[in-house]
PDB file of N, CA and C in Angstrom:
ATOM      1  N   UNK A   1     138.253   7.100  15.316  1.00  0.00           N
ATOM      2  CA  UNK A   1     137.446   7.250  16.514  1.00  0.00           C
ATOM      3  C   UNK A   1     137.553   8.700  16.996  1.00  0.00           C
ATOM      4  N   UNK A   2     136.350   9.471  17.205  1.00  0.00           N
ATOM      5  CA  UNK A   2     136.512  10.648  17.593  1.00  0.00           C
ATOM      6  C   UNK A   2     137.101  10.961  18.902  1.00  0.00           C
ATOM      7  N   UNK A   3     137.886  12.177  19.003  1.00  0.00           N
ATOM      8  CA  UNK A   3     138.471  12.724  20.176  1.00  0.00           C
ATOM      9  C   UNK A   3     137.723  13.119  21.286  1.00  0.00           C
ATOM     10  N   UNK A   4     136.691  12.703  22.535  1.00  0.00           N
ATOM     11  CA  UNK A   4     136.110  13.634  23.181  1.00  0.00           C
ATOM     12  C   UNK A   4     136.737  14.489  24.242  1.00  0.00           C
ATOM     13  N   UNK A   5     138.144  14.039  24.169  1.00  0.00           N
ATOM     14  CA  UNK A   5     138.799  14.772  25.977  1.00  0.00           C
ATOM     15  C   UNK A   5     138.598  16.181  25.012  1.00  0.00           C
ATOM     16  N   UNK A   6     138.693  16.460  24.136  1.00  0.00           N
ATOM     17  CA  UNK A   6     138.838  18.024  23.683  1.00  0.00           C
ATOM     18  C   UNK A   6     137.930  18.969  23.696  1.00  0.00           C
ATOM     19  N   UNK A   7     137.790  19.727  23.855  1.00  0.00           N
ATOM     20  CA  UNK A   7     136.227  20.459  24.184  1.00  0.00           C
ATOM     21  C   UNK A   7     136.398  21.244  22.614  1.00  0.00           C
ATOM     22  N   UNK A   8     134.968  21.072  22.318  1.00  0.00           N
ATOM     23  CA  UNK A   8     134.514  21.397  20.825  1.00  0.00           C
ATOM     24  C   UNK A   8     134.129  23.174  21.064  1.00  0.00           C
ATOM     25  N   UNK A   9     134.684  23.912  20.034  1.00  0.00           N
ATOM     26  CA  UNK A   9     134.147  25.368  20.042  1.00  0.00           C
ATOM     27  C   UNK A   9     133.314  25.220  18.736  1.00  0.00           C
ATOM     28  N   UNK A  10     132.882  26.255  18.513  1.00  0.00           N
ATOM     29  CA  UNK A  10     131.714  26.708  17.458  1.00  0.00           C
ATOM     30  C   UNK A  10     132.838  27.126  16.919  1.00  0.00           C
ATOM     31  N   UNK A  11     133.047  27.147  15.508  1.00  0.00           N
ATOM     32  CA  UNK A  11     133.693  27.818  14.326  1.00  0.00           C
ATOM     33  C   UNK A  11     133.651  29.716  14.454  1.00  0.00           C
ATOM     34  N   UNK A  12     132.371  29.988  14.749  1.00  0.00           N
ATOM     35  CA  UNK A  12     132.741  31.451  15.041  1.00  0.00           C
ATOM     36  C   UNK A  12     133.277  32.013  15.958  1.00  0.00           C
ATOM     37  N   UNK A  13     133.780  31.093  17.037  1.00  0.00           N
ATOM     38  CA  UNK A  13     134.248  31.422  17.965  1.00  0.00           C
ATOM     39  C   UNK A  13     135.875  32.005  17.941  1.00  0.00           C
ATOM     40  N   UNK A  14     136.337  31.249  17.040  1.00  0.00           N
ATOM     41  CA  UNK A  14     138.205  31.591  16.344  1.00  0.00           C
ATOM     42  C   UNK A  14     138.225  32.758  15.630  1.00  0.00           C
ATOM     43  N   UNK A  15     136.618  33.227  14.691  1.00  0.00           N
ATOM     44  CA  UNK A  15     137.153  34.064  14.164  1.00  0.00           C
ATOM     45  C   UNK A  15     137.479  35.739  14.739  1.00  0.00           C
ATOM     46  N   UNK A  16     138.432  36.442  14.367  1.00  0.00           N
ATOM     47  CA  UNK A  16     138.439  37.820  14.645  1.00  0.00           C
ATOM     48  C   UNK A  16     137.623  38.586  14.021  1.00  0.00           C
ATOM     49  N   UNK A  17     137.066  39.726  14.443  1.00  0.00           N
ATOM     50  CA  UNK A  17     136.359  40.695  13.748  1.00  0.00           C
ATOM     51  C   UNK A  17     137.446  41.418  12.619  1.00  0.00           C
ATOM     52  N   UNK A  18     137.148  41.622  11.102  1.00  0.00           N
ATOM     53  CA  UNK A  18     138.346  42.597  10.830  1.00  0.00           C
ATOM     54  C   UNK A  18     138.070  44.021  11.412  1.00  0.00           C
ATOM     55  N   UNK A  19     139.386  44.485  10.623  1.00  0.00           N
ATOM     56  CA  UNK A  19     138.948  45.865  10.935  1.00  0.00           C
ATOM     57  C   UNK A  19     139.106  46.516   9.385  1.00  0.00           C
ATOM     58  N   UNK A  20     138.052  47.371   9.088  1.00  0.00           N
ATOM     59  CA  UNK A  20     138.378  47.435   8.162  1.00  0.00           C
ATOM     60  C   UNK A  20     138.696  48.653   7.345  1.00  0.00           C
ATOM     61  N   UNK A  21     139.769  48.730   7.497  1.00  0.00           N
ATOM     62  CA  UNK A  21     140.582  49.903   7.085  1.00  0.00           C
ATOM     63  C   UNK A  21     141.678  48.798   6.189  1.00  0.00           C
ATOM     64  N   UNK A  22     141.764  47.406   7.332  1.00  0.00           N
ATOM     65  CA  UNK A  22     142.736  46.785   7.149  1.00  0.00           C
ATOM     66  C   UNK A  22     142.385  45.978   5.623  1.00  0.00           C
ATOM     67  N   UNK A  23     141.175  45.728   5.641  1.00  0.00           N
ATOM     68  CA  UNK A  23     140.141  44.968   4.253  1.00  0.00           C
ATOM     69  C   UNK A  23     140.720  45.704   3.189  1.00  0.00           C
ATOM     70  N   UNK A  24     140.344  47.442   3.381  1.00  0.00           N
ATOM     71  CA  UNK A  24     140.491  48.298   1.913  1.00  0.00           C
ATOM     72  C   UNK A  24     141.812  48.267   1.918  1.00  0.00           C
ATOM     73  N   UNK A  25     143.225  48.226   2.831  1.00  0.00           N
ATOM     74  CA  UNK A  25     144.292  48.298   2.148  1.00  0.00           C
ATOM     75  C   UNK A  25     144.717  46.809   1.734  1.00  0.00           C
ATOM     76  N   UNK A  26     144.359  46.065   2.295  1.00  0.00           N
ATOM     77  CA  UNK A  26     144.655  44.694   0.802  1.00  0.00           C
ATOM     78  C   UNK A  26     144.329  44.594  -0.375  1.00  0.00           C
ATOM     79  N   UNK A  27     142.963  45.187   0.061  1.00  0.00           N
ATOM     80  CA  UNK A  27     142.260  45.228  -1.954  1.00  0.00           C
ATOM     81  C   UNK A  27     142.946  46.035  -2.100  1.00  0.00           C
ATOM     82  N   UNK A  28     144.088  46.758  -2.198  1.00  0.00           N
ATOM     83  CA  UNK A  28     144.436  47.694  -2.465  1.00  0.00           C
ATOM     84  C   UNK A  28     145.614  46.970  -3.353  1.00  0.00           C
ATOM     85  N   UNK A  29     145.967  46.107  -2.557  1.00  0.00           N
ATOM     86  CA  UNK A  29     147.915  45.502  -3.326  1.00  0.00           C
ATOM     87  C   UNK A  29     147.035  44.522  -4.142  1.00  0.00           C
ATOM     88  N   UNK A  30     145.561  44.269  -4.975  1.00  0.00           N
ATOM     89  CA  UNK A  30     145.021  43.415  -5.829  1.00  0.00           C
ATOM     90  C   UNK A  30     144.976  44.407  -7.256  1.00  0.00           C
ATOM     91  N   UNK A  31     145.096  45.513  -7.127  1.00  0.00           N
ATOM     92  CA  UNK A  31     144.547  46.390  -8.062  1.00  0.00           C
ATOM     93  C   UNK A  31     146.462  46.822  -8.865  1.00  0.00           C
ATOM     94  N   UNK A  32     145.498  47.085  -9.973  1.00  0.00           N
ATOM     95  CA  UNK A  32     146.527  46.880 -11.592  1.00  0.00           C
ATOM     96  C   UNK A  32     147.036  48.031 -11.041  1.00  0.00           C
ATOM     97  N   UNK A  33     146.494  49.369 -10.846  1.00  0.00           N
ATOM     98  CA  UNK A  33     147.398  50.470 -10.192  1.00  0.00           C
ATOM     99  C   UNK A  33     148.601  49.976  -9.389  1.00  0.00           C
ATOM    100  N   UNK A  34     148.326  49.471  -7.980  1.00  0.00           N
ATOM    101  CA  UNK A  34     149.432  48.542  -7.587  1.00  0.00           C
ATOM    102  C   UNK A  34     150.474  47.804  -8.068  1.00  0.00           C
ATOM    103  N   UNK A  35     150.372  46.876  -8.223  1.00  0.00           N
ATOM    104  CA  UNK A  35     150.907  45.905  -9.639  1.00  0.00           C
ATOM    105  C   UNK A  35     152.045  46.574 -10.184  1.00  0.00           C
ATOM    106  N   UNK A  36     151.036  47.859 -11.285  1.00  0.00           N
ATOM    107  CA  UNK A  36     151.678  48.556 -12.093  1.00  0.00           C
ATOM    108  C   UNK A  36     153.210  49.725 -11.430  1.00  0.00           C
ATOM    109  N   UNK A  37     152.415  49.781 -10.437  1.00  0.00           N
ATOM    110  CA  UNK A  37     153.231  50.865  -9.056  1.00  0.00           C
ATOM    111  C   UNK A  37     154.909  50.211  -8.643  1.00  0.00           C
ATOM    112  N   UNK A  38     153.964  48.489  -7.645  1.00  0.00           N
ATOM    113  CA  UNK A  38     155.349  48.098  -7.454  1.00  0.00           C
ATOM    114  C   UNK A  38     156.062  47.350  -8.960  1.00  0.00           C
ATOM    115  N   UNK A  39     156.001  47.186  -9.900  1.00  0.00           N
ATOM    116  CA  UNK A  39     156.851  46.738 -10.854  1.00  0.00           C
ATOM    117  C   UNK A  39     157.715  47.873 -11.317  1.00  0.00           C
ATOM    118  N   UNK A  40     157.445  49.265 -11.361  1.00  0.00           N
ATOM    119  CA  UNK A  40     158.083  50.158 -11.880  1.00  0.00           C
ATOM    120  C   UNK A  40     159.565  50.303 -10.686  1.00  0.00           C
ATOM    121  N   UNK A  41     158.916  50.107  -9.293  1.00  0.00           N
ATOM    122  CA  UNK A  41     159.806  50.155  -8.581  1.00  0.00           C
ATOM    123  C   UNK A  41     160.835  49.288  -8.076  1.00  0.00           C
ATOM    124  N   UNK A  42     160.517  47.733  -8.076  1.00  0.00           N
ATOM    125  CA  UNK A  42     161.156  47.331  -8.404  1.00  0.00           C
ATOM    126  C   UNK A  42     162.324  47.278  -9.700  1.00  0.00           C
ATOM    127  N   UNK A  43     162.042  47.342 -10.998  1.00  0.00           N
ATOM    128  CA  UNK A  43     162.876  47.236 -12.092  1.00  0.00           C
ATOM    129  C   UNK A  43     163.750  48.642 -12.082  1.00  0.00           C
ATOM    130  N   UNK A  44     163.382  49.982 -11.205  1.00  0.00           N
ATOM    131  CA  UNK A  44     164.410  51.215 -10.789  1.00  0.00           C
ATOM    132  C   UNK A  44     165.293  50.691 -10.161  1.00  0.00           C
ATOM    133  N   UNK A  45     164.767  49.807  -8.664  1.00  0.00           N
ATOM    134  CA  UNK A  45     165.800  49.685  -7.587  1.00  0.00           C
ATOM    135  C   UNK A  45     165.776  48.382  -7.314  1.00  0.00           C
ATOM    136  N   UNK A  46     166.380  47.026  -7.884  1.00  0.00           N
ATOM    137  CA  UNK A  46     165.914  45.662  -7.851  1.00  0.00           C
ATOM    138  C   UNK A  46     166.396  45.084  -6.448  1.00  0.00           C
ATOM    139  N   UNK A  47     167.331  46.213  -5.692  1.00  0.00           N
ATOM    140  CA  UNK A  47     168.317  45.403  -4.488  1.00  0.00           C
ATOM    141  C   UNK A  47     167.196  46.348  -2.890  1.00  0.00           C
ATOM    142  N   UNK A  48     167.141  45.814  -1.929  1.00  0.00           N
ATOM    143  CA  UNK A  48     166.446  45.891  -0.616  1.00  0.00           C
ATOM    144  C   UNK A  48     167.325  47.152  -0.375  1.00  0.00           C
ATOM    145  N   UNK A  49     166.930  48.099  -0.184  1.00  0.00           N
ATOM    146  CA  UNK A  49     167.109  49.689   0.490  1.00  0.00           C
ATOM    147  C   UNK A  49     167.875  49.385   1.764  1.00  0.00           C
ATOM    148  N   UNK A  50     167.500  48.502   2.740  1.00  0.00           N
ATOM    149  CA  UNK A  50     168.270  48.820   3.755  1.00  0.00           C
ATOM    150  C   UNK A  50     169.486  47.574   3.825  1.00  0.00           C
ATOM    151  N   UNK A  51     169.283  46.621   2.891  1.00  0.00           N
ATOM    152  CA  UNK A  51     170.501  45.613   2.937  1.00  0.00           C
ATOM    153  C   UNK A  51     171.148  46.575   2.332  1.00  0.00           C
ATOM    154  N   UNK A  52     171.091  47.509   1.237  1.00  0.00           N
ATOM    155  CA  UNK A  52     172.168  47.833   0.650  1.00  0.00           C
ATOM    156  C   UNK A  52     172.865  49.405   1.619  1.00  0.00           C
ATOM    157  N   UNK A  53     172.017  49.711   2.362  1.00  0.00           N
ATOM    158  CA  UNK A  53     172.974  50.849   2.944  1.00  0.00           C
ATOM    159  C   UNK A  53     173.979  50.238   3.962  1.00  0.00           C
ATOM    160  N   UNK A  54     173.660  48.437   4.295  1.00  0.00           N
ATOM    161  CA  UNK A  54     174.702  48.177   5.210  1.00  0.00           C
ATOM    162  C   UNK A  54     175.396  46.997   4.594  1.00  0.00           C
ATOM    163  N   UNK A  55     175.636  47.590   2.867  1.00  0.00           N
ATOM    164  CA  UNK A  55     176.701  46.916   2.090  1.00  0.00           C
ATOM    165  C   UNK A  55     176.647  45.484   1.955  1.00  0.00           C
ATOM    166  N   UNK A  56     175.134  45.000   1.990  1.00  0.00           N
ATOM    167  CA  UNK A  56     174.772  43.692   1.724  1.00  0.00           C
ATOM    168  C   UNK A  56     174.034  43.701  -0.022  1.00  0.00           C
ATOM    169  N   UNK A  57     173.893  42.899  -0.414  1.00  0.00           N
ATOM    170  CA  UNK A  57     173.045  42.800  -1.596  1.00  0.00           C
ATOM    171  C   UNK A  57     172.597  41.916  -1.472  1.00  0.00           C
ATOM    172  N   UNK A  58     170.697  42.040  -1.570  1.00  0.00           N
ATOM    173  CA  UNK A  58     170.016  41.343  -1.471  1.00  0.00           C
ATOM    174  C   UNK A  58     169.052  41.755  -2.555  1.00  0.00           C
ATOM    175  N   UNK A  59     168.224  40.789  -3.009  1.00  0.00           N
ATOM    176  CA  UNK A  59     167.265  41.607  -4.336  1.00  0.00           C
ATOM    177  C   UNK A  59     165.808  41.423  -3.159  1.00  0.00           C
ATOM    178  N   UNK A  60     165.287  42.979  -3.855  1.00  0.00           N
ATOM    179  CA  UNK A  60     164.026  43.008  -3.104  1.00  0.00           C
ATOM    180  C   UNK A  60     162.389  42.552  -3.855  1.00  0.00           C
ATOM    181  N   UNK A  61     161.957  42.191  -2.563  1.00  0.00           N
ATOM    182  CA  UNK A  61     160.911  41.485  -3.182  1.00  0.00           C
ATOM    183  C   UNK A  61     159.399  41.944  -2.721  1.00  0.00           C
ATOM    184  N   UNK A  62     159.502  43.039  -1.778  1.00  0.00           N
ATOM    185  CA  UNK A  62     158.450  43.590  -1.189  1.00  0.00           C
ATOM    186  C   UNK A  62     158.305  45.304  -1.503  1.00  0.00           C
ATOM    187  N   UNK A  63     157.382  45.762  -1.807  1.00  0.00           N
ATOM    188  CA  UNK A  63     157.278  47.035  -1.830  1.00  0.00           C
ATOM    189  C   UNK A  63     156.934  47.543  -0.083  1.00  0.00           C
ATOM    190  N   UNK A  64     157.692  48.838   0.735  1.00  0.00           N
ATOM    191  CA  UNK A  64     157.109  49.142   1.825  1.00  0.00           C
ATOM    192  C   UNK A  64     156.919  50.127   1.926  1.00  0.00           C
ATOM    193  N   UNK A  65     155.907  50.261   2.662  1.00  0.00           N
ATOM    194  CA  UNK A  65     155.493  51.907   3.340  1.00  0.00           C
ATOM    195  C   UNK A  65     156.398  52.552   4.096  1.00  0.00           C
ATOM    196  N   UNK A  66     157.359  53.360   3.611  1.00  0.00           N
ATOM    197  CA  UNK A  66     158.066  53.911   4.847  1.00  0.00           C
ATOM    198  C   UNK A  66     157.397  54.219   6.418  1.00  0.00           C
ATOM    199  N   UNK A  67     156.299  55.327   5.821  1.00  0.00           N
ATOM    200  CA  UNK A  67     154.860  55.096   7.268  1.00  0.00           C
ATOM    201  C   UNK A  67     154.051  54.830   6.560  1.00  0.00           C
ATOM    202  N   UNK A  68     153.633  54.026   7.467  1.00  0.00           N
ATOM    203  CA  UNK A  68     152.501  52.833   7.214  1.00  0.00           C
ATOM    204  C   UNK A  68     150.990  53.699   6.565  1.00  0.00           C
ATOM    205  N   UNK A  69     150.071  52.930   5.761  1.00  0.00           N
ATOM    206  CA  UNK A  69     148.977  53.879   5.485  1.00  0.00           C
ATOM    207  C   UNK A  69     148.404  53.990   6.847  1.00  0.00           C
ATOM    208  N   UNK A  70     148.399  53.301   7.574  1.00  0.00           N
ATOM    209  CA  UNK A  70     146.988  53.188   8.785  1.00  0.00           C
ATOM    210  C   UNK A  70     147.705  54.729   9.720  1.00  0.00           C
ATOM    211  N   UNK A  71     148.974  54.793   9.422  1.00  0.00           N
ATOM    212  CA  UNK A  71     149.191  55.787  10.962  1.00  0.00           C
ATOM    213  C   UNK A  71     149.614  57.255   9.674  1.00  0.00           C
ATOM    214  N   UNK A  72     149.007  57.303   8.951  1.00  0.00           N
ATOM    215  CA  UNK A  72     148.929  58.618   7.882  1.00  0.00           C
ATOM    216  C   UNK A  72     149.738  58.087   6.806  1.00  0.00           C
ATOM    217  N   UNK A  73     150.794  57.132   6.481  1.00  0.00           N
ATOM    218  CA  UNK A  73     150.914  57.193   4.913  1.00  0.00           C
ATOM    219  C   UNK A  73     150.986  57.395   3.567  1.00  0.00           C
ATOM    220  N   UNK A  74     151.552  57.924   2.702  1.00  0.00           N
ATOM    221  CA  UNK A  74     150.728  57.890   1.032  1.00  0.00           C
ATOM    222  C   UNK A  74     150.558  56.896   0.737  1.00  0.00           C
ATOM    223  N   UNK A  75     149.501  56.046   0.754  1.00  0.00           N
ATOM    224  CA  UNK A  75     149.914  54.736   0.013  1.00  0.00           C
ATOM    225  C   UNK A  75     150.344  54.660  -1.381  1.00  0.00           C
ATOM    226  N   UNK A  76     150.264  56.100  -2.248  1.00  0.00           N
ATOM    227  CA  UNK A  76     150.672  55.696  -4.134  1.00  0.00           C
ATOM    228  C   UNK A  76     152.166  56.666  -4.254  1.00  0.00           C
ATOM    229  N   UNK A  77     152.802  57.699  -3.019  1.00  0.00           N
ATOM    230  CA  UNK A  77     153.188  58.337  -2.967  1.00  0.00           C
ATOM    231  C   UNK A  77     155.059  57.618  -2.564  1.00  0.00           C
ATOM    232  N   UNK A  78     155.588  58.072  -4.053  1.00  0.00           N
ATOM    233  CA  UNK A  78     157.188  57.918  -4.452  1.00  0.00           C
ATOM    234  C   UNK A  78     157.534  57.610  -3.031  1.00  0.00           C
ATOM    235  N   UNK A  79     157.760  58.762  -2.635  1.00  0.00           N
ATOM    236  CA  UNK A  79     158.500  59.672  -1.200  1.00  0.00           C
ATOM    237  C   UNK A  79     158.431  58.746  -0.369  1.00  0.00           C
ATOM    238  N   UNK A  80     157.010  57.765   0.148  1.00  0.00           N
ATOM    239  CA  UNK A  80     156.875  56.675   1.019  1.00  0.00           C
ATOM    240  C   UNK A  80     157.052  55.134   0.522  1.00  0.00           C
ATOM    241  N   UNK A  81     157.287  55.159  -0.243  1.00  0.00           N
ATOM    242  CA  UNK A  81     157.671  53.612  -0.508  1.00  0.00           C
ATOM    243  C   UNK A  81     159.150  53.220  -1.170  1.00  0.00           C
ATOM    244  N   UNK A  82     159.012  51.932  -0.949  1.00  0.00           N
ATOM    245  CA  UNK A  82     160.563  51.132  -0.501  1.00  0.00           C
ATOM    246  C   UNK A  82     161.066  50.052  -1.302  1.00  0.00           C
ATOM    247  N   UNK A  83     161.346  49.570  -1.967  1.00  0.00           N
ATOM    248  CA  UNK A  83     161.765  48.472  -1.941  1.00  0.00           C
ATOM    249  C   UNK A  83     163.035  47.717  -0.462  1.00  0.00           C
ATOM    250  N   UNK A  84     162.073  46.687  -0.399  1.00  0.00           N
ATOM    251  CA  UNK A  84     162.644  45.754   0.778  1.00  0.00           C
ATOM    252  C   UNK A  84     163.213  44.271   0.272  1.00  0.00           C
ATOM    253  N   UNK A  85     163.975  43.301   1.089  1.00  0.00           N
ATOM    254  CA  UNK A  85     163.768  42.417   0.773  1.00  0.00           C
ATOM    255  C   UNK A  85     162.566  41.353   2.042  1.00  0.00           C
ATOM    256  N   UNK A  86     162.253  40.276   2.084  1.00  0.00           N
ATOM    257  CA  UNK A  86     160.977  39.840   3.130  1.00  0.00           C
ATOM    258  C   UNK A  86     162.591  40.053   4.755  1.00  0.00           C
ATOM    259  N   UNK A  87     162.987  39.807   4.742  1.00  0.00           N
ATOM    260  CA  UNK A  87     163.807  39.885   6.083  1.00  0.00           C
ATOM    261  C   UNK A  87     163.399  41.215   6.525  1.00  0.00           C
ATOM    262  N   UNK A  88     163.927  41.910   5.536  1.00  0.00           N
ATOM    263  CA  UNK A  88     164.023  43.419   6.376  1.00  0.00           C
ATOM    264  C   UNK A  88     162.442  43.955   6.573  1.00  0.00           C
ATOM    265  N   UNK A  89     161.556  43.576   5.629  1.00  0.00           N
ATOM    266  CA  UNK A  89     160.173  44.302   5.673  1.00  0.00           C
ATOM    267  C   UNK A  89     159.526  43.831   6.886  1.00  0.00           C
ATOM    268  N   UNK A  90     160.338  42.073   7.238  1.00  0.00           N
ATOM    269  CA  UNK A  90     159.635  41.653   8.843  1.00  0.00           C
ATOM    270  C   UNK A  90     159.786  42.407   9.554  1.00  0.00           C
ATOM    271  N   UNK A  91     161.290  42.367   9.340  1.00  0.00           N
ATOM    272  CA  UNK A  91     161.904  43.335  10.976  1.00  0.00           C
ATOM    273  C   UNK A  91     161.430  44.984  10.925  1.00  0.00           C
ATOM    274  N   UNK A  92     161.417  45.315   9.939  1.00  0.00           N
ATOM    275  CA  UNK A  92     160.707  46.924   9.820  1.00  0.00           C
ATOM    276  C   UNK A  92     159.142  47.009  10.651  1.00  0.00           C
ATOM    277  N   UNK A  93     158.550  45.937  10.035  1.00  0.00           N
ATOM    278  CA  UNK A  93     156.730  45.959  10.141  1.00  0.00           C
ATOM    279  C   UNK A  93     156.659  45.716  11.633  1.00  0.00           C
ATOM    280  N   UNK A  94     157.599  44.999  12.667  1.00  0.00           N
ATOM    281  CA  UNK A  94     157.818  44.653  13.761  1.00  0.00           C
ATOM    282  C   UNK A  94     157.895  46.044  14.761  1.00  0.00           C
ATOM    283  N   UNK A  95     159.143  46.805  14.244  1.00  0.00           N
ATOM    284  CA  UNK A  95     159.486  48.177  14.592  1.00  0.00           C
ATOM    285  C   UNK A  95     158.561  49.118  14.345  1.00  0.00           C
ATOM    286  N   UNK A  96     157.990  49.076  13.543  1.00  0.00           N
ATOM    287  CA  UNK A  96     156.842  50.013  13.327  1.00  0.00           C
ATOM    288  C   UNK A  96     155.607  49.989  14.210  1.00  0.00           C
ATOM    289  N   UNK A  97     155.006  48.958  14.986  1.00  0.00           N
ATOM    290  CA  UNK A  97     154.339  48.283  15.587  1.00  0.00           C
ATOM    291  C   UNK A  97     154.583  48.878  17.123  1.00  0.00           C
ATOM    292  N   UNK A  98     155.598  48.637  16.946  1.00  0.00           N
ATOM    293  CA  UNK A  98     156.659  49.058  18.586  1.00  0.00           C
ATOM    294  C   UNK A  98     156.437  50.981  18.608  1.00  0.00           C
ATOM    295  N   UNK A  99     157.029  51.457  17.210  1.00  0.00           N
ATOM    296  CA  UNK A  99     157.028  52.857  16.935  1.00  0.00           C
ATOM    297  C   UNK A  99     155.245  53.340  16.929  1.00  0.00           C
ATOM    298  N   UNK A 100     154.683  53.221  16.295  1.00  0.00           N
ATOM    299  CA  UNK A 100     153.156  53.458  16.433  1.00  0.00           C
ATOM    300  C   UNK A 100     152.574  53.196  16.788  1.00  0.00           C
ATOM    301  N   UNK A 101     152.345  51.936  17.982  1.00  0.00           N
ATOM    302  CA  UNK A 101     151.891  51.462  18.495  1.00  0.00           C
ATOM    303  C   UNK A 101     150.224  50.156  17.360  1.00  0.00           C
ATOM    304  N   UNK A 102     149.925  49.161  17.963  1.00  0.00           N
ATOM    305  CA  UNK A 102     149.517  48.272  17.275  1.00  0.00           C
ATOM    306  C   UNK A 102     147.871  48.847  17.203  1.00  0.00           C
ATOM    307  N   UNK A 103     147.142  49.133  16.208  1.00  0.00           N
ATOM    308  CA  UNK A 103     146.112  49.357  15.705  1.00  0.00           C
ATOM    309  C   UNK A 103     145.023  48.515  14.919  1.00  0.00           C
TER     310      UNK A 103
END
């Protein structure tokens, strides 16, 4: 039996507009360059960068932007990327947010 106390929205109503800067850097982690990028870096450094400077070992499973592409970045560039494990890349992507403010 259908629900009526609920008030019905239109489906387009939930959605967000993207933005899309944000579109081209996903297609971005789809492409074999990528792929090819984070596997090299992983199999160099298999343990999370910042578990291991505070003498934890954790194996990492995320490649990160030190700075983010959106607030200037390299996105293919050594110098800016990380291996993380998902804990730390939350709490980083969180701080970064706070640090650059949300875009």
């Amino acid at each position: 039996m259908p629900n009526f106390d609920r008030p019905i929205k239109p489906s387009w109503i939930d959605k967000k507009p993207h933005n899309h800067d944000t579109r081209a850097k996903d297609k971005m982690y789809h492409t074999t360059r990528w792929r090819q990028l984070r596997e090299y870096i992983l199999n160099r450094e298999p343990m999370c960068r910042l578990c291991e400077a505070e003498g934890r070992h954790t194996p990492a499973k995320v490649i990160d932007h030190k700075i983010p592409i959106q607030f200037g970045g390299d996105r293919w560039s050594l110098d800016n990327l990380q291996p993380l494990c998902t804990h730390c890349d939350n709490v980083k992507t969180g701080e970064d947010s706070h640090k650059y403010g949300n875009k």
